[in-house]
N, C-alpha and C. Protein backbone atom coordinates (compact mmCIF):
# COMPACT_ATOMS: atom_id res chain seq x y z
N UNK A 1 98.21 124.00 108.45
CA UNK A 1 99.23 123.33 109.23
C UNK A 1 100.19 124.35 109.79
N UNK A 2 100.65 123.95 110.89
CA UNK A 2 101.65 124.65 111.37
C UNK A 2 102.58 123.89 112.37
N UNK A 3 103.43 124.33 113.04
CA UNK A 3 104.72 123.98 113.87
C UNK A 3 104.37 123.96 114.68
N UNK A 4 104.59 122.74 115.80
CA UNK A 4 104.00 122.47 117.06
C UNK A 4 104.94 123.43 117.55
N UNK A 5 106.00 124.03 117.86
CA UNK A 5 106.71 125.09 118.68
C UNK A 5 105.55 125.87 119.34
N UNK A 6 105.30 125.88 120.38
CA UNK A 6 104.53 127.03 121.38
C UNK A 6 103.33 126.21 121.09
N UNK A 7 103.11 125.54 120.21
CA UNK A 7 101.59 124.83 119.78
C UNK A 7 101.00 124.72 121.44
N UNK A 8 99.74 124.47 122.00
CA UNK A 8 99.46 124.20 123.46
C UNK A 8 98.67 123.01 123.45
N UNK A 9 98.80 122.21 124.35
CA UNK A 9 97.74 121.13 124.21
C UNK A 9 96.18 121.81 124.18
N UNK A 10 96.12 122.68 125.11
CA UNK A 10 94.76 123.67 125.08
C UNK A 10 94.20 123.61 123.63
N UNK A 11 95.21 124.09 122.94
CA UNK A 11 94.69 124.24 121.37
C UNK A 11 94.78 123.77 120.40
N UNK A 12 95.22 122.18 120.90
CA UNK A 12 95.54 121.32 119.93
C UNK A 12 93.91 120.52 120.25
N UNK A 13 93.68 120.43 121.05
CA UNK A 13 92.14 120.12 122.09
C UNK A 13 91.12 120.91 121.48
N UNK A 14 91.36 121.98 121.43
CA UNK A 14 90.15 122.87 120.84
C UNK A 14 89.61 123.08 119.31
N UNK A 15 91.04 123.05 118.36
CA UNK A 15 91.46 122.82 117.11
C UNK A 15 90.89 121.14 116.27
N UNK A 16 91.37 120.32 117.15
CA UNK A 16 90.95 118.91 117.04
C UNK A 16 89.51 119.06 117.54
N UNK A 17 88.64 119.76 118.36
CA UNK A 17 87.92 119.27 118.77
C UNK A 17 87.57 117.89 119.50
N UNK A 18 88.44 117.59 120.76
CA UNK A 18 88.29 116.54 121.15
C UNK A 18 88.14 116.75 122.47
N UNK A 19 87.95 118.37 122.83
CA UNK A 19 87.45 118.75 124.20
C UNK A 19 88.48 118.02 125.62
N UNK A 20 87.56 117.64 126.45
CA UNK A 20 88.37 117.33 127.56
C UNK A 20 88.27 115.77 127.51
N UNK A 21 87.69 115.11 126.28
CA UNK A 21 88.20 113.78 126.64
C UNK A 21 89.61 113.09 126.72
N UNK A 22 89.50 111.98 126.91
CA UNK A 22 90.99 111.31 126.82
C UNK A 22 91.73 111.01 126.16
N UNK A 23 93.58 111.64 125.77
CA UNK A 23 94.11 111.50 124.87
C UNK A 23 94.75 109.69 125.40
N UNK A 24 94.51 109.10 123.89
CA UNK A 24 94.59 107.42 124.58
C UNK A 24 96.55 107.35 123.92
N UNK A 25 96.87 107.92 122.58
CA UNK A 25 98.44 107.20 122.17
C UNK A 25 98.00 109.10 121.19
N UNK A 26 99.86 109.50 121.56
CA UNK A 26 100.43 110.52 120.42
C UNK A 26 101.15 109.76 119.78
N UNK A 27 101.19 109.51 118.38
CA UNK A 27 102.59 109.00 117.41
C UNK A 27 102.84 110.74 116.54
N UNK A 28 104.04 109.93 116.79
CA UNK A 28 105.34 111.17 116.42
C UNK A 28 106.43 110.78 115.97
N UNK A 29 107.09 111.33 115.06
CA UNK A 29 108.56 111.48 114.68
C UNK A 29 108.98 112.44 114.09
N UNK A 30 109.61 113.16 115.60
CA UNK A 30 110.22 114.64 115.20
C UNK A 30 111.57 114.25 114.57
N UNK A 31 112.02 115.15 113.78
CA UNK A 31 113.38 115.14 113.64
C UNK A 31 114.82 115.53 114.36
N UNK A 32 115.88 114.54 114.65
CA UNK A 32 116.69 114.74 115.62
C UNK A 32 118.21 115.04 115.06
N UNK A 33 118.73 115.83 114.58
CA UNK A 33 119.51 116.74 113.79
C UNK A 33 120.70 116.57 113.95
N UNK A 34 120.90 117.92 115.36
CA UNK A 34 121.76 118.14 116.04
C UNK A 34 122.72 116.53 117.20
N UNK A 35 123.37 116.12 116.42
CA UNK A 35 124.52 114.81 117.07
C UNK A 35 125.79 115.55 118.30
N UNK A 36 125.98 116.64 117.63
CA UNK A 36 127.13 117.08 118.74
C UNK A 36 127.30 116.88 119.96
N UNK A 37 128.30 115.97 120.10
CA UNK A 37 128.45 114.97 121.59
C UNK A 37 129.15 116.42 122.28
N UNK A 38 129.84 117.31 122.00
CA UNK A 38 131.04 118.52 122.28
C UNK A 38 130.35 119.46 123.58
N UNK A 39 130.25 119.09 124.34
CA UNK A 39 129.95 119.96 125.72
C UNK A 39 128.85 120.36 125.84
N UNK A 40 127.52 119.53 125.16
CA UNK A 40 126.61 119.86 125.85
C UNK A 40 125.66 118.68 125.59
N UNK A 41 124.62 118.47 126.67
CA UNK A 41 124.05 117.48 126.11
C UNK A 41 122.95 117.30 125.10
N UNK A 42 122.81 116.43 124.19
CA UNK A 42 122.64 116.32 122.59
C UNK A 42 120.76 116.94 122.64
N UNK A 43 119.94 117.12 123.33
CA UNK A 43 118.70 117.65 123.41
C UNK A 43 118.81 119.29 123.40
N UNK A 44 119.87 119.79 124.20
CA UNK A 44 120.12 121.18 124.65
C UNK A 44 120.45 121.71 123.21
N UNK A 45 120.42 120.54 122.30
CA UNK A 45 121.02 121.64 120.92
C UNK A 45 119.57 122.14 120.19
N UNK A 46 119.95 123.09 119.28
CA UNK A 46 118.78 123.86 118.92
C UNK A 46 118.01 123.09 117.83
N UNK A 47 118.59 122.33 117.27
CA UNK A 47 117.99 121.36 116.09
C UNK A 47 117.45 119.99 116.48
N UNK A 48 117.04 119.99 117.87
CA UNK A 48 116.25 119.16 118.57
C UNK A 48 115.33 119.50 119.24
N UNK A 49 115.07 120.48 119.01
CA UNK A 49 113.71 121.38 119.75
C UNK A 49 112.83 120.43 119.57
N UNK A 50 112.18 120.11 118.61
CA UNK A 50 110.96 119.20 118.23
C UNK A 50 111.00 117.67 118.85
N UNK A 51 111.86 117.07 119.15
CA UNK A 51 111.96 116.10 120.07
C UNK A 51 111.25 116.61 121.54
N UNK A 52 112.06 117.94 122.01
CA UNK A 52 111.41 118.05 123.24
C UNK A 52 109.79 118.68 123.39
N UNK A 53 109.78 119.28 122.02
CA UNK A 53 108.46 120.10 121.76
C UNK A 53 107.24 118.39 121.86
N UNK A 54 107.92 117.50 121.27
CA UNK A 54 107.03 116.45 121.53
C UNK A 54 106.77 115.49 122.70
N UNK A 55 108.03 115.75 123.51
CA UNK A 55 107.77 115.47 124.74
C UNK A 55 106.93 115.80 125.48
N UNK A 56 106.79 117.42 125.44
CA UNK A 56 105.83 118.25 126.06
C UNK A 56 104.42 117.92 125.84
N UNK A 57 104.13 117.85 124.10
CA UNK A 57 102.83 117.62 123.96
C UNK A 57 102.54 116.46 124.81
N UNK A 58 103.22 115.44 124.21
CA UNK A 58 102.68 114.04 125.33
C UNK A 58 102.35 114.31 126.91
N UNK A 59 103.05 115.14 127.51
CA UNK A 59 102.60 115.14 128.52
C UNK A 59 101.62 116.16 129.11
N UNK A 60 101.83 117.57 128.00
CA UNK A 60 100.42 118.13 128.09
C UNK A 60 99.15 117.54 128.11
N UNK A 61 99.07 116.65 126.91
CA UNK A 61 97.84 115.98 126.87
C UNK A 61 97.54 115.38 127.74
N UNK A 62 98.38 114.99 128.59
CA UNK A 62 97.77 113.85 129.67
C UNK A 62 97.65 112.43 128.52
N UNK A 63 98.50 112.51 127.51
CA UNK A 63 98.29 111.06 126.93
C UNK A 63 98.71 109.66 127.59
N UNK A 64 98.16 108.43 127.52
CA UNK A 64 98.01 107.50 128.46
C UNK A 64 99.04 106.76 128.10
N UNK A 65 99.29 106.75 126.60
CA UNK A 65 100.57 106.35 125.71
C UNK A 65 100.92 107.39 124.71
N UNK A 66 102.26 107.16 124.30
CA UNK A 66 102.99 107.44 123.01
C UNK A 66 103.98 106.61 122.52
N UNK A 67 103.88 106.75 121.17
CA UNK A 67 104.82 105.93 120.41
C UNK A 67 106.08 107.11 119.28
N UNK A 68 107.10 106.93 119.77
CA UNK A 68 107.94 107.71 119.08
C UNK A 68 108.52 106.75 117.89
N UNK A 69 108.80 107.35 116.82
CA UNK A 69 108.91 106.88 115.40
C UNK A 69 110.51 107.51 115.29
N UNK A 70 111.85 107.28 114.42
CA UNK A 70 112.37 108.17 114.03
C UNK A 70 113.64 107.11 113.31
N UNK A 71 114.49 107.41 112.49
CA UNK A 71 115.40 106.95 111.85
C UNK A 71 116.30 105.82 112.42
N UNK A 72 117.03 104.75 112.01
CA UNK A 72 117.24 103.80 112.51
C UNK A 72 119.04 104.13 113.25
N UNK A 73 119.43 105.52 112.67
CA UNK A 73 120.78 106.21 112.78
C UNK A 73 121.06 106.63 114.20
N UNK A 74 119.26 106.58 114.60
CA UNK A 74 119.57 106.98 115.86
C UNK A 74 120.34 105.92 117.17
N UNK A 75 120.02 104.78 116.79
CA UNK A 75 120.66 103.51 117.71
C UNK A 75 121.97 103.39 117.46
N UNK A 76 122.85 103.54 116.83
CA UNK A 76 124.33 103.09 116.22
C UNK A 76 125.15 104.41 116.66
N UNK A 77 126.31 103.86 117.66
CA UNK A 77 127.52 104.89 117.79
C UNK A 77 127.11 105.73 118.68
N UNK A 78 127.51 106.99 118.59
CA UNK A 78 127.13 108.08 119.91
C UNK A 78 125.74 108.48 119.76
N UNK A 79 125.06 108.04 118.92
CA UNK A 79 124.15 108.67 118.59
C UNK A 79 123.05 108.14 119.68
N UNK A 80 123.41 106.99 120.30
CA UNK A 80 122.62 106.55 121.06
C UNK A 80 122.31 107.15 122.26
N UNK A 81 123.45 108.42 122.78
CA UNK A 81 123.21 109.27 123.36
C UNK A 81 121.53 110.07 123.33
N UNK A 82 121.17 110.32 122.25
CA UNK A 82 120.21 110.69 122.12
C UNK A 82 119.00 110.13 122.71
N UNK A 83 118.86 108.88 122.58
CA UNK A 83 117.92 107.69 123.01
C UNK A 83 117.87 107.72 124.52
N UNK A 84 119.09 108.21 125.00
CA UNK A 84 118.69 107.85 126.59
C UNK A 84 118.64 109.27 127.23
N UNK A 85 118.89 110.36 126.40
CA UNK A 85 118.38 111.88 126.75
C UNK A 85 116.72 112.05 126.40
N UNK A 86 116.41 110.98 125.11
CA UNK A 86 115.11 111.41 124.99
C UNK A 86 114.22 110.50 126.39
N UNK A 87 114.35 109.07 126.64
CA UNK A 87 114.24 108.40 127.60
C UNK A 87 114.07 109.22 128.67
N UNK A 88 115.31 109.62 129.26
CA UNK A 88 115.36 110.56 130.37
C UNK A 88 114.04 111.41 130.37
N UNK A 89 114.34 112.13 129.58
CA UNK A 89 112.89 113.34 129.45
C UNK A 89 111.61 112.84 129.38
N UNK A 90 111.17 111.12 128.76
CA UNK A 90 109.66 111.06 129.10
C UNK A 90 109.89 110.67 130.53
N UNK A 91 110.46 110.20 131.36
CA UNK A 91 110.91 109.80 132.40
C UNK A 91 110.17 110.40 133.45
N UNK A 92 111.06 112.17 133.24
CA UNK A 92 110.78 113.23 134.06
C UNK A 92 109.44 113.47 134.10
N UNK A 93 109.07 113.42 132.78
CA UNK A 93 107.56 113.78 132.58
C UNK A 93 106.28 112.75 133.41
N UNK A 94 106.95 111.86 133.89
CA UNK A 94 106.12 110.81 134.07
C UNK A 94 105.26 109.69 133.35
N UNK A 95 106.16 109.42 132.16
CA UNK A 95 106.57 108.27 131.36
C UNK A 95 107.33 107.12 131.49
N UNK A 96 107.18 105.82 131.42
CA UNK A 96 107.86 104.59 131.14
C UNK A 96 107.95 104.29 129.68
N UNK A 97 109.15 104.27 129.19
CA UNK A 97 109.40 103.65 128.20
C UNK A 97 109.93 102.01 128.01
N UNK A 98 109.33 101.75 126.85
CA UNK A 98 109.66 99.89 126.73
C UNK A 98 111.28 100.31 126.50
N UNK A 99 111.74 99.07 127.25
CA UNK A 99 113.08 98.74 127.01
C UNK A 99 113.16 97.27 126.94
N UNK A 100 114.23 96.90 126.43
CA UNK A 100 115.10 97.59 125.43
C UNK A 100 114.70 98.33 123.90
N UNK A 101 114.63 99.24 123.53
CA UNK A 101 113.86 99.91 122.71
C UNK A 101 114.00 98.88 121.19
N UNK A 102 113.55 99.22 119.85
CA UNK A 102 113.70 98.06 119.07
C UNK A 102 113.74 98.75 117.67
N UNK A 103 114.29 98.14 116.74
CA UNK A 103 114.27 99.25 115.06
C UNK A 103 113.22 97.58 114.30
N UNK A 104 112.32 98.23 114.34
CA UNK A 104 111.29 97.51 113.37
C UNK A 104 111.56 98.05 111.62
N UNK A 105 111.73 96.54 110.88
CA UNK A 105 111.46 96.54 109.70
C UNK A 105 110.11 96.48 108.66
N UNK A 106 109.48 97.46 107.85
CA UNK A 106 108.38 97.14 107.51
C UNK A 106 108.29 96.16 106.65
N UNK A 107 108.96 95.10 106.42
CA UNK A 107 109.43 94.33 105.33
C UNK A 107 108.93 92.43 106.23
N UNK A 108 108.66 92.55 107.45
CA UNK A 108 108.90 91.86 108.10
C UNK A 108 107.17 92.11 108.92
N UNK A 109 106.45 92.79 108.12
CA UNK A 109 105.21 93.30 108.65
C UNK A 109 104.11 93.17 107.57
N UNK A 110 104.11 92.66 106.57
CA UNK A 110 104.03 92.59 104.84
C UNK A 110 103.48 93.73 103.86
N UNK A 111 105.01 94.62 104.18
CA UNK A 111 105.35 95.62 103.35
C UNK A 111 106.39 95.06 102.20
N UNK A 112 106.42 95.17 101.02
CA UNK A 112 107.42 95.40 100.01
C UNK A 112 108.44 96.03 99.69
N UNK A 113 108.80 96.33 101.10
CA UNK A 113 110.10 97.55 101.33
C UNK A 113 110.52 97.35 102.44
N UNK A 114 112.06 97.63 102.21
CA UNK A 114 112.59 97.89 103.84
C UNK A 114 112.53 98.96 104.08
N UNK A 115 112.47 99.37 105.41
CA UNK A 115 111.90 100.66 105.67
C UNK A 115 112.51 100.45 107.65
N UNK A 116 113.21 100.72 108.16
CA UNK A 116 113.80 100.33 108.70
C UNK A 116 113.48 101.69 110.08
N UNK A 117 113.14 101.54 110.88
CA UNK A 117 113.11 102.38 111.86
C UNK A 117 112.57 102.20 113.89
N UNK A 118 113.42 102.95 114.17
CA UNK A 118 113.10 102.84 115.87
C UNK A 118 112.33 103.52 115.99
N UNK A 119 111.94 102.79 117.05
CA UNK A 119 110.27 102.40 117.72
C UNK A 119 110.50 102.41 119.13
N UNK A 120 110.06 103.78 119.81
CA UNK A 120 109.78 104.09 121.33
C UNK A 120 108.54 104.28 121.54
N UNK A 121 108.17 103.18 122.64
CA UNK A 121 106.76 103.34 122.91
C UNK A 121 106.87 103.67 124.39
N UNK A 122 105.57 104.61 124.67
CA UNK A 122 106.10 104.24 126.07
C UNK A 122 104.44 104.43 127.09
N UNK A 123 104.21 104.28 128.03
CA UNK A 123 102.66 104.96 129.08
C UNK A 123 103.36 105.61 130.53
N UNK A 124 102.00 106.22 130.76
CA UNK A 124 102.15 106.93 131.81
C UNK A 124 102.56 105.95 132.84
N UNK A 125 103.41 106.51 133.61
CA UNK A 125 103.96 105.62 134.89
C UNK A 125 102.78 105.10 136.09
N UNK A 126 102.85 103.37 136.16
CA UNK A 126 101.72 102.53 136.54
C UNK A 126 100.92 102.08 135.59
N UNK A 127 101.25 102.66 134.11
CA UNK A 127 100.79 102.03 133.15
C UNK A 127 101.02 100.55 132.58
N UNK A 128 100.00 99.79 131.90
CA UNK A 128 101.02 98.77 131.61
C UNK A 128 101.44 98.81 130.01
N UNK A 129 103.42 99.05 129.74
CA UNK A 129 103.88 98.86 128.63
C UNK A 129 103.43 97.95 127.65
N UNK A 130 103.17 98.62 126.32
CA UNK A 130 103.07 97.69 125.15
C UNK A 130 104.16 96.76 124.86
N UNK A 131 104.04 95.32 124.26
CA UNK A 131 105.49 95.00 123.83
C UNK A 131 105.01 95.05 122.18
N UNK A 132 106.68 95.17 121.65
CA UNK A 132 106.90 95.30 120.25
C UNK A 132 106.23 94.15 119.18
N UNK A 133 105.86 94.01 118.40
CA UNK A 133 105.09 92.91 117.42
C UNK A 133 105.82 92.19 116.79
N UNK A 134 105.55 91.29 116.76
CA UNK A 134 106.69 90.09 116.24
C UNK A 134 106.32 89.83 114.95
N UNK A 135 107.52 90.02 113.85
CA UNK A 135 107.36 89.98 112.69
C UNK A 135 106.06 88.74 112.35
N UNK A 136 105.97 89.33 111.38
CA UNK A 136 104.47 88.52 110.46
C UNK A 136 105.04 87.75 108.99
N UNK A 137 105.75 87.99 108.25
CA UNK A 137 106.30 88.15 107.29
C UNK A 137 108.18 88.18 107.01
N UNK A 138 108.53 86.93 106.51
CA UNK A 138 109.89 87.27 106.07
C UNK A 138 109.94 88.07 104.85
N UNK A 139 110.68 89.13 104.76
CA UNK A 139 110.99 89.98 103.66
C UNK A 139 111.23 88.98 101.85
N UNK A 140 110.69 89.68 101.13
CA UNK A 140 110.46 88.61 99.47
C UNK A 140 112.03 88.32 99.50
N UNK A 141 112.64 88.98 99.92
CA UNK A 141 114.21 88.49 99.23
C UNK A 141 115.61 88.67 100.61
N UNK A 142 114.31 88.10 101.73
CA UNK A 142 115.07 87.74 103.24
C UNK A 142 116.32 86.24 102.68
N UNK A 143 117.58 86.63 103.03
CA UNK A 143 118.82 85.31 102.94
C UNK A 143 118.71 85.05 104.10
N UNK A 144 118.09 85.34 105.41
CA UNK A 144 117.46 84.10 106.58
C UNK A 144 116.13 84.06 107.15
N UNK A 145 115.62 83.44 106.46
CA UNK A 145 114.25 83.54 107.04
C UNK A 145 114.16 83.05 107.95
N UNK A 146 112.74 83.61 108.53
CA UNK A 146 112.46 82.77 109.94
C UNK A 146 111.51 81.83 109.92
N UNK A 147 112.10 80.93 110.22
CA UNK A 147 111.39 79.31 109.88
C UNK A 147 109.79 79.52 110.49
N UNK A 148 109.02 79.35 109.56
CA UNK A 148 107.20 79.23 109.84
C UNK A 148 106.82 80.34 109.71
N UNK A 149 107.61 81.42 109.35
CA UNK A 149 106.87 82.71 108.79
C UNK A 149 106.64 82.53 107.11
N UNK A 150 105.45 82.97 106.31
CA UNK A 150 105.35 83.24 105.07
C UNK A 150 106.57 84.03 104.55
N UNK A 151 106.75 84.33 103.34
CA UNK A 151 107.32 85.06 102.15
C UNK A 151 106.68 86.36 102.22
N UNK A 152 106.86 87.23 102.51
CA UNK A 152 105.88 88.54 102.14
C UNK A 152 106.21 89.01 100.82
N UNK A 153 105.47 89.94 100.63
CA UNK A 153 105.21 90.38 98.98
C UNK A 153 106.24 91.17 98.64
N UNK A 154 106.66 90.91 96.77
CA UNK A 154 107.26 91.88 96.45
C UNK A 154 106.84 92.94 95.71
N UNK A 155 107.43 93.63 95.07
CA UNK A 155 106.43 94.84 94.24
C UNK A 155 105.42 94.57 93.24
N UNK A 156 106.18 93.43 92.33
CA UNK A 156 105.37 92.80 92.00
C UNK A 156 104.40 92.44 92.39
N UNK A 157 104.45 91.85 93.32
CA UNK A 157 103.04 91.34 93.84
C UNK A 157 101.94 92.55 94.56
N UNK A 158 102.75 93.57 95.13
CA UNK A 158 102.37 94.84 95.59
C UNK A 158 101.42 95.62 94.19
N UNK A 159 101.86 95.55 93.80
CA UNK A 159 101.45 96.75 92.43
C UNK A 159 101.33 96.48 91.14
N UNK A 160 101.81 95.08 90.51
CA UNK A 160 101.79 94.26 89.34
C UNK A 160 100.37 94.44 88.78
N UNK A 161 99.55 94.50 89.31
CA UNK A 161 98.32 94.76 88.67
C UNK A 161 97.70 96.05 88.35
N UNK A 162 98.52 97.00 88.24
CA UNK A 162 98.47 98.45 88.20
C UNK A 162 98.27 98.43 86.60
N UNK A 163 97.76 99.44 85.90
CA UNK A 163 97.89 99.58 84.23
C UNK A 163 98.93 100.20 84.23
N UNK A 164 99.91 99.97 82.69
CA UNK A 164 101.00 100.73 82.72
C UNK A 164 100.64 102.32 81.80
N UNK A 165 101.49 103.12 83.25
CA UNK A 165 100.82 104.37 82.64
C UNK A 165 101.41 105.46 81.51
N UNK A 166 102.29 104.74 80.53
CA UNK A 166 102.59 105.01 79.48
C UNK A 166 101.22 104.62 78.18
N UNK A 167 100.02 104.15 78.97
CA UNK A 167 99.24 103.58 78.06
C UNK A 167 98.22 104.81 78.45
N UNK A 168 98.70 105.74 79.12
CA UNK A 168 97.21 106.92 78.77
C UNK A 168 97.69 107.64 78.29
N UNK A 169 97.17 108.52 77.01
CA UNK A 169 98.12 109.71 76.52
C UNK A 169 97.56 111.20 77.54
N UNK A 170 96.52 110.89 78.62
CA UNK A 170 96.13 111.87 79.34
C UNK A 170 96.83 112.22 80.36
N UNK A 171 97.79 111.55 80.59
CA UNK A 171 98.68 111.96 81.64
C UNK A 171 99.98 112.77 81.02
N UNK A 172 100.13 112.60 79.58
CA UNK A 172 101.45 113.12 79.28
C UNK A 172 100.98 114.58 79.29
N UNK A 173 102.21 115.75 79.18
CA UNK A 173 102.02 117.11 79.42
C UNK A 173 101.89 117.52 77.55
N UNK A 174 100.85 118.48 77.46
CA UNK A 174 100.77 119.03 76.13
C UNK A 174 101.95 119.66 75.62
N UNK A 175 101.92 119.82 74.59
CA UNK A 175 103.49 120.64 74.24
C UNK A 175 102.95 122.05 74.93
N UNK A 176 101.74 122.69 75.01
CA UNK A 176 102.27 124.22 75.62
C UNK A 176 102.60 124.26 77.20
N UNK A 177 102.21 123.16 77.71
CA UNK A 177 102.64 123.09 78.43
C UNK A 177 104.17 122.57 79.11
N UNK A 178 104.79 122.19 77.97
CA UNK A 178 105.78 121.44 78.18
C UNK A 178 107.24 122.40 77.78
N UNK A 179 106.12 123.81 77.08
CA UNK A 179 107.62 124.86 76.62
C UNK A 179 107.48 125.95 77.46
N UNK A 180 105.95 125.92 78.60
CA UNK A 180 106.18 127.43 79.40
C UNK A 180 107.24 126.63 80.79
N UNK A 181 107.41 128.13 81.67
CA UNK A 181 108.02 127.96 82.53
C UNK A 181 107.61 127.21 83.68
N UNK A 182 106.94 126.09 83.93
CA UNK A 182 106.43 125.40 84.62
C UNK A 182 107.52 124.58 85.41
């Protein structure tokens, strides 16, 4: 593994072995760091490289879609700045992004967790946009559900049938192992 920085689509193509066929969706979620609203705009900072480093790939590839993944911190307050600098940039590239963009819960998808995050999808311009998926599942311990959706699972129900693993003594660490420097 390594750091997409300088990575090339050329050799992400050659590496993958997927030659000159068609890249159909990149999913990604770089990390977006740098917030400083203070005189410059919030991409130009250095701890957002990988946002734009993923911009690039998408459009190196000639991908037909992408779906950007990333923390739900990013929608709330100035931070939203970010959202319409990253916007901007698939833009340029010759990207449409879905709007209004959306923070999907995995809890609401029938996951056993909230897990809470924005969701930018977007295709090449003349493409036609995906829309967002409409929950499947009210969360096990949703205070408003949405009338005619199921209950989704809780951990219990997730993993309750697991053995408890205080019942193997093969997992515990030997004492020599438990007095070296490990």
């Amino acid at each position: 593994s390594r750091s997409v920085v300088g990575l090339s689509a050329a050799e992400i193509r050659l590496r993958s072995k997927i030659g000159t066929r068609p890249v159909d969706c990149v999913f990604g979620g770089p990390p977006c760091q740098g917030f400083s609203m203070i005189g410059h705009r919030v991409l130009d900072d250095p701890r957002n490289k990988l946002v734009l480093e993923f911009v690039r790939l998408v459009s190196e590839l000639g991908a037909k879609s992408f779906v950007f993944e990333n923390v739900k911190g990013l929608t709330v307050g100035s931070q939203k700045v970010v959202l319409d600098e990253i916007v901007e940039a698939f833009d340029k590239c010759g990207y449409d992004v879905r709007l209004p963009w959306q923070v999907l819960d995995a809890a609401s998808y029938g996951v056993p967790q909230h897990r809470q995050r924005l969701i930018l999808m977007g295709v090449k311009k003349g493409g036609k946009l995906p829309s967002y998926p409409l929950p499947l599942t009210n969360s096990a311990d949703s205070r408003k559900p949405i009338v005619g959706l199921p209950i989704g699972p809780n951990c219990k129900d997730a993993i309750g049938d697991l053995p408890d693993a205080d019942n193997f003594e093969a997992l515990f660490l030997s004492d020599a192992v438990k007095t070296s420097n490990y």
